[in-house]
Protein backbone atom coordinates (compact mmCIF):
# COMPACT_ATOMS: atom_id res chain seq x y z
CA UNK A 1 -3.57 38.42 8.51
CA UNK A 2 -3.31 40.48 11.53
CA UNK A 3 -2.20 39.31 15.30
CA UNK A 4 -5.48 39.08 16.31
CA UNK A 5 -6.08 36.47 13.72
CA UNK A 6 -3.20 34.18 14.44
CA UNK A 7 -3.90 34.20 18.11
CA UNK A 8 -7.86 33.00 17.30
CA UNK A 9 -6.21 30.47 14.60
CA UNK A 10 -4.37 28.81 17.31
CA UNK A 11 -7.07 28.90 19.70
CA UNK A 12 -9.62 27.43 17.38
CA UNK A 13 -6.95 24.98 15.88
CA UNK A 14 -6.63 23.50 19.74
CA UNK A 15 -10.38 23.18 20.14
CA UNK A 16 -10.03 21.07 17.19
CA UNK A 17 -11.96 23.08 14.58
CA UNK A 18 -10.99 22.46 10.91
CA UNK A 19 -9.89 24.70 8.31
CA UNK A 20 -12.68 25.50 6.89
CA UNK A 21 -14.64 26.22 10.39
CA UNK A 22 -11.87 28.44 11.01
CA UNK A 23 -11.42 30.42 7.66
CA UNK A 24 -15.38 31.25 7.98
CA UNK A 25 -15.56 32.39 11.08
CA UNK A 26 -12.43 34.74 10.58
CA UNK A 27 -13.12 35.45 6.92
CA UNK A 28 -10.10 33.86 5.47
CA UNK A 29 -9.15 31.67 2.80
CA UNK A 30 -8.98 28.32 3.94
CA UNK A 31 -5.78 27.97 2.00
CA UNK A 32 -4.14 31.07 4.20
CA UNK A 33 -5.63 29.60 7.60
CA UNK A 34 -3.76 25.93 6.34
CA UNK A 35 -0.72 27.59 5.35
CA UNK A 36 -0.34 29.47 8.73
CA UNK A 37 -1.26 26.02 10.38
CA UNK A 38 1.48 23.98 9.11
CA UNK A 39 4.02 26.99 8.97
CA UNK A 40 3.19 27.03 13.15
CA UNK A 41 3.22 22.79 13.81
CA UNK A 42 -0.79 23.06 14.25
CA UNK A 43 -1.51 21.03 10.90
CA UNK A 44 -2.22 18.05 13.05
CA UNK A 45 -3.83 19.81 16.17
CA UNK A 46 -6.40 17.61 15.50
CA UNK A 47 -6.01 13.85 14.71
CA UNK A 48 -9.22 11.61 15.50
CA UNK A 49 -8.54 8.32 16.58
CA UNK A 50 -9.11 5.47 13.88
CA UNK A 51 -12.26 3.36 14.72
CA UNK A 52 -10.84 -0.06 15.39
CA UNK A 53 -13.58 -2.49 13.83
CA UNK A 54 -11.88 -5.82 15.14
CA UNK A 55 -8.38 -7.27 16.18
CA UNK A 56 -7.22 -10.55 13.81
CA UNK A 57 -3.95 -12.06 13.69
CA UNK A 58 -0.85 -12.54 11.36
CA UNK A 59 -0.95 -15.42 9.44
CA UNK A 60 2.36 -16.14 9.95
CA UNK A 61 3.25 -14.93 13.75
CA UNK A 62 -0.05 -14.75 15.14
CA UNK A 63 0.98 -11.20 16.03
CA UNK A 64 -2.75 -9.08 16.90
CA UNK A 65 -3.33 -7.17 14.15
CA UNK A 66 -5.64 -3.54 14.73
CA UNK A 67 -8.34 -3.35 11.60
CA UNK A 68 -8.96 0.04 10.74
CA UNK A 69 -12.15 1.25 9.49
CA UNK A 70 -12.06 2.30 5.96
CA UNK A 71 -8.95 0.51 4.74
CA UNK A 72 -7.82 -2.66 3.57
CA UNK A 73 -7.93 -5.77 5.81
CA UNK A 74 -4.39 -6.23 7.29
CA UNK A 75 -3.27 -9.98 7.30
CA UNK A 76 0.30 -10.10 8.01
CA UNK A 77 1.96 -7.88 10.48
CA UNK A 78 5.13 -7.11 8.42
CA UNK A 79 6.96 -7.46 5.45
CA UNK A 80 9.06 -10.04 6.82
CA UNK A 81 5.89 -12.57 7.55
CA UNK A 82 4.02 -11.66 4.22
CA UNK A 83 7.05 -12.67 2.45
CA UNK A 84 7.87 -16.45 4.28
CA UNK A 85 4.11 -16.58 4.51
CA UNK A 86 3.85 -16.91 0.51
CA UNK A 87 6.85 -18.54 0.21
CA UNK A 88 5.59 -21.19 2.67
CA UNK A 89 2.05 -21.23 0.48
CA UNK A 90 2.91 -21.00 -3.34
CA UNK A 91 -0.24 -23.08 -4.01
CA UNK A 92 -2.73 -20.04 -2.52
CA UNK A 93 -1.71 -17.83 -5.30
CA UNK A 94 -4.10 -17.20 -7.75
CA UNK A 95 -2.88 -17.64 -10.97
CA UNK A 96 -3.66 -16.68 -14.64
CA UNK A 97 -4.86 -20.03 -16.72
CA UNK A 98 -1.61 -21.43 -17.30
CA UNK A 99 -0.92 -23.24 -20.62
CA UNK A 100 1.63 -26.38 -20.93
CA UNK A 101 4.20 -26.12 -23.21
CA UNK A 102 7.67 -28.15 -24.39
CA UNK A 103 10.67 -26.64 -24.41
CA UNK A 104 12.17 -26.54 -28.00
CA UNK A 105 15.72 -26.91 -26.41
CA UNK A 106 15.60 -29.82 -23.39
CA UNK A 107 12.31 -31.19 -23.78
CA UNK A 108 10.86 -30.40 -20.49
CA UNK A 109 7.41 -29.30 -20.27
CA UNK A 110 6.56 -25.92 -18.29
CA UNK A 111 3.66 -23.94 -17.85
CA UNK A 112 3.52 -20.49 -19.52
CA UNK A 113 0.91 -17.76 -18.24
CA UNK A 114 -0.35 -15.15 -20.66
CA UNK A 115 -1.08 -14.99 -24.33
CA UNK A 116 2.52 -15.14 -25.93
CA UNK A 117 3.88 -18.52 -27.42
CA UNK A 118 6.55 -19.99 -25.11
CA UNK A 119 9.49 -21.70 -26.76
CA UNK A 120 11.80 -22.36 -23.91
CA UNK A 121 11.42 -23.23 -20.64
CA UNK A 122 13.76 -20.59 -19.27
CA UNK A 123 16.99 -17.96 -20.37
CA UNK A 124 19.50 -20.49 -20.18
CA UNK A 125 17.59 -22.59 -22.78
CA UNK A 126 17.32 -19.70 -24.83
CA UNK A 127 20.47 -19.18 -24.60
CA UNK A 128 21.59 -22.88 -25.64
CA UNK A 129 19.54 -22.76 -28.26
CA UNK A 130 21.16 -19.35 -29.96
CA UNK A 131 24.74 -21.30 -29.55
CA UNK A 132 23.11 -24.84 -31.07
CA UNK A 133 22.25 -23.25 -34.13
CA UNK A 134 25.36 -21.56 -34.89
């Protein structure tokens, strides 16, 4: 790649031409016209704006939140809200079938998701249950 090229890669990059417009109309590899673009800080010379489809709000802050077009439907504006959001709503979550079980070592019943056989009700009843039988 002469001068001449990296001058018109620059100049193209600016007009906001992608690498593939650019590596035909020099005769390049795109992969050589990429390589010189991010080597030079013109890999994003061109960044189109997301289309904004709608604004919602956070279900926990009511905080506006920007859709973007093409990706998943934002409903919490951070971590922080998604997490006392759920905690706030353990009901909402959609849940396996649960099956009811009674726990060989206190009694209680609790509800066991997925296919295996419950015995206890949680680790400390396990572990009672090892020292019982010794």
């Amino acid at each position: 790649m002469n001068h001449k090229q990296k001058e018109a890669i620059k100049k193209l990059r600016g007009a906001g031409r992608s690498y593939l417009e650019i590596a035909g109309q020099l005769g390049l590899s795109q992969n050589t016209v990429k390589s010189f673009c991010q080597r030079n800080q013109l890999a994003s010379a061109i960044s189109p704006e997301p289309e904004t489809i709608n604004v919602t709000l956070c279900r926990e802050c009511s905080a506006p939140l920007i859709q973007t077009t093409g990706k998943k439907k934002k409903h919490f504006c951070s971590d922080q809200c998604r997490h006392t959001w759920w905690n706030a709503h353990p009901e909402t979550i959609k849940r396996k079938n649960g099956r009811t079980f009674s726990c060989q070592t206190c009694g209680r019943d609790f509800i066991g998701y997925g296919k295996r056989e419950r015995k206890y009700c949680s680790r400390a009843c396990y572990g009672l249950s090892k020292v019982i039988r010794r």
